[in-house]
Protein backbone atom coordinates (compact mmCIF):
# COMPACT_ATOMS: atom_id res chain seq x y z
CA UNK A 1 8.59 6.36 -30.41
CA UNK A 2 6.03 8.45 -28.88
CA UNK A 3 6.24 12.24 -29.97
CA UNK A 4 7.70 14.38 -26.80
CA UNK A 5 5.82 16.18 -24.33
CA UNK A 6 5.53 19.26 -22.97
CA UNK A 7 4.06 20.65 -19.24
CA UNK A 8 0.88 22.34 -19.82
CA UNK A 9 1.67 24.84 -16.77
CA UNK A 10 5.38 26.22 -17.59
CA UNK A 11 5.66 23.97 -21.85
CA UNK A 12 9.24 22.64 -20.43
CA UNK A 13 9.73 19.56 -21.92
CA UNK A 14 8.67 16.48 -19.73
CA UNK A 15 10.81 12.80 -19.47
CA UNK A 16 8.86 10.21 -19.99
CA UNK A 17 7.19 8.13 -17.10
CA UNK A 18 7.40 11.17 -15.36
CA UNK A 19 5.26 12.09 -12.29
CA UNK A 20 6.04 15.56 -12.28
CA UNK A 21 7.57 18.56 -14.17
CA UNK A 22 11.03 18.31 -13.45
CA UNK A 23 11.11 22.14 -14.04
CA UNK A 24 7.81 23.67 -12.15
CA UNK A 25 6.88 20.81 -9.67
CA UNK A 26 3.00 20.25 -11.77
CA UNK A 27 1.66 17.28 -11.05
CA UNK A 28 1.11 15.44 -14.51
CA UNK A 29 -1.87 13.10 -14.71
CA UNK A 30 -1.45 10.40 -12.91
CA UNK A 31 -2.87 6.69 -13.66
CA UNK A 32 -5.80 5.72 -10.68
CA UNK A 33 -4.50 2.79 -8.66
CA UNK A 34 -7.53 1.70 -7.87
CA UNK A 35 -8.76 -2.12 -8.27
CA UNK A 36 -9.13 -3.34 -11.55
CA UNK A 37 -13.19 -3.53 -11.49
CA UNK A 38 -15.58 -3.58 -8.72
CA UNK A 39 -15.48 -7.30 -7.52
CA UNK A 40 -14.28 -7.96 -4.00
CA UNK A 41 -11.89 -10.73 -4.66
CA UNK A 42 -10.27 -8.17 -7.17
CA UNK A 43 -10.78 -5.74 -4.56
CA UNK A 44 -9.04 -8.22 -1.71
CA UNK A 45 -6.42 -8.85 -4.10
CA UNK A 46 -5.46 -5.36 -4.45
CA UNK A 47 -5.53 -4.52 -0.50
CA UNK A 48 -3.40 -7.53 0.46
CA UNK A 49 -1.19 -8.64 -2.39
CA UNK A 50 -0.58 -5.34 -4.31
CA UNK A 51 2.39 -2.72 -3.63
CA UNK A 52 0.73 0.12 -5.77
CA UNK A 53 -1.23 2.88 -4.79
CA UNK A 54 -2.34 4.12 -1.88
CA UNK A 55 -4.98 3.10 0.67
CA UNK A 56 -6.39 5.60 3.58
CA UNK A 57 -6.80 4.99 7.39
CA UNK A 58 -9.44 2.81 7.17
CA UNK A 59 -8.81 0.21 4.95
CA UNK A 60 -5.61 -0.36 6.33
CA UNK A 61 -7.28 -1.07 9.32
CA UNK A 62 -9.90 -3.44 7.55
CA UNK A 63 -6.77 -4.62 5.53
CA UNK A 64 -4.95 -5.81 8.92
CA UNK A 65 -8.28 -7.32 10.58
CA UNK A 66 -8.76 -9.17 7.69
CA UNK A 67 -5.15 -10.99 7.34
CA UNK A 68 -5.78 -11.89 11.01
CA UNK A 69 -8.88 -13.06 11.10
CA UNK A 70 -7.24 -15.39 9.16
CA UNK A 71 -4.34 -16.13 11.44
CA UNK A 72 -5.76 -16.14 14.43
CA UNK A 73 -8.04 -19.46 13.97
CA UNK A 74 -5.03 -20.96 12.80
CA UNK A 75 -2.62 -19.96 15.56
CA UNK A 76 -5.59 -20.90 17.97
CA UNK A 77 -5.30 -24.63 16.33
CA UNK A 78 -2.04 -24.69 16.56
CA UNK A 79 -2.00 -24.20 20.45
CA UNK A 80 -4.75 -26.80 20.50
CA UNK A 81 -3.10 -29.49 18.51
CA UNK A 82 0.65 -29.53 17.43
CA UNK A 83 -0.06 -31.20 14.47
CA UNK A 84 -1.57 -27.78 12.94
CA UNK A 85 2.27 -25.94 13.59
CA UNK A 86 3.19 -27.32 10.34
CA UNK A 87 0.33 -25.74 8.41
CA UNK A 88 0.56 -22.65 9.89
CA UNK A 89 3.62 -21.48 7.94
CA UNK A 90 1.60 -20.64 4.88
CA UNK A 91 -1.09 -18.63 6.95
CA UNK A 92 2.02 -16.90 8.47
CA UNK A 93 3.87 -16.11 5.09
CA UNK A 94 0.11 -14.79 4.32
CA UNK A 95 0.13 -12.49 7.12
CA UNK A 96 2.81 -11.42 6.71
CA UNK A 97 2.78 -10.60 3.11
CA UNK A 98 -0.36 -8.31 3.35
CA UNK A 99 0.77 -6.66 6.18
CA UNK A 100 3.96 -5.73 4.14
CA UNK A 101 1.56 -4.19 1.10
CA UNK A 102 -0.58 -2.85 3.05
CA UNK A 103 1.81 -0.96 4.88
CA UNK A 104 4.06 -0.10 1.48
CA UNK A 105 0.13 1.85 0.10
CA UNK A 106 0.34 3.35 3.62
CA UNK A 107 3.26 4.71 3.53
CA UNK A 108 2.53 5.65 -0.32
CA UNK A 109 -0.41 7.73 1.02
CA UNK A 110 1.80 9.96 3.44
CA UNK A 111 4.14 10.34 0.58
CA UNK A 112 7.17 8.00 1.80
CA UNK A 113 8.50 5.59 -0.34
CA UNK A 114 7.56 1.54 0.43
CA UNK A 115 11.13 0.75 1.34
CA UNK A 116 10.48 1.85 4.58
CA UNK A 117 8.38 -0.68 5.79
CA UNK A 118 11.71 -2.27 5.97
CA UNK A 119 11.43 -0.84 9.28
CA UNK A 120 8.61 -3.28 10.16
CA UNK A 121 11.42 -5.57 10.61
CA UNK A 122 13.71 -3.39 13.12
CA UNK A 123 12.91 -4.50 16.92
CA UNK A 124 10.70 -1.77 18.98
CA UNK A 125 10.43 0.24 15.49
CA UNK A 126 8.60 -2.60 14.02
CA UNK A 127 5.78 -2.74 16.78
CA UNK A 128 5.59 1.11 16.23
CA UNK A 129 5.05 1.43 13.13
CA UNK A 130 1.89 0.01 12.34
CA UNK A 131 0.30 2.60 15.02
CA UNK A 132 2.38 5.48 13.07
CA UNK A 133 0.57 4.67 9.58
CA UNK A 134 -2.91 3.82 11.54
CA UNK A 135 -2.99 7.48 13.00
CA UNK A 136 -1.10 9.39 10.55
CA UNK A 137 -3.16 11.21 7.78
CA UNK A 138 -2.13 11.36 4.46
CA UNK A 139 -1.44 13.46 1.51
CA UNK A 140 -4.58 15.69 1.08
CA UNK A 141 -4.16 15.80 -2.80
CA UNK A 142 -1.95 14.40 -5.60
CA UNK A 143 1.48 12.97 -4.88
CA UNK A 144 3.63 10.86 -6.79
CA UNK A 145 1.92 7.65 -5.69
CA UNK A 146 -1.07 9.08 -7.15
CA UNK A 147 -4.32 9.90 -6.16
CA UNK A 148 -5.93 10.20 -3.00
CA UNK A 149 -7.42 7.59 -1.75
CA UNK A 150 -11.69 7.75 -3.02
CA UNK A 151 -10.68 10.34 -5.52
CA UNK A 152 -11.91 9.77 -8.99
């Protein structure tokens, strides 16, 4: 059992896995969310496939460019040649997928909570809301989703 701890600001005594003093509102250091090293498939793998963190304006833009450049090709064969409809499921569920986490680190980075990408899924919301989070600016500093995005 790890000994208990104590908010440097205002010494009340802190839960643990907390985020903040529950009695002053400090922000307690937070972890960095930030890919694991500097490689870009460990980089890819945290802007499309992870939920954590939070990602700025631009590389949810990259982020979203990059799941369709890998769509599009795919849809385009599809038109083509029927046979490809079949394939294209897995490029869908792809799509999809990182659209959903990118979105989620979005939302992280305005301070909402990832559920609400749930929206995504609401007609005329859903078509919205990716323009919301790609003009919306985030946090300016520390928030329970931790760091700003860049910040070191």
């Amino acid at each position: 059992m790890s000994p208990p701890a104590f908010c440097a600001k205002c010494g009340a005594p802190l839960y643990e896995g907390a985020l903040f003093c529950g009695s002053c509102g400090e922000a307690l250091m937070l972890p960095q969310m930030d890919a694991p090293d500097n490689s870009i498939g460990n980089f890819l793998s945290y802007l499309l496939f992870s939920h954590r963190g939070r990602i700025g304006r631009l590389w949810f833009l990259i982020g979203g460019l990059i799941s369709w450049a890998f769509l599009i090709p795919v849809i385009l064969l599809g038109i083509l040649n029927g046979v490809f409809w079949l394939l294209m499921v897995p490029w869908v569920v792809f799509a999809v997928w990182s659209g959903i986490m990118l979105m989620s680190k979005r939302l992280h980075d305005i301070g909402q909570s990832g559920f609400f990408v749930l929206l995504y899924f609401v007609p005329v919301v859903g078509g919205l809301l990716p323009l919301f989070l790609l003009f919306w600016p985030g946090n300016k500093g520390i928030n329970k989703y931790g760091h700003p995005p860049g910040a070191k």
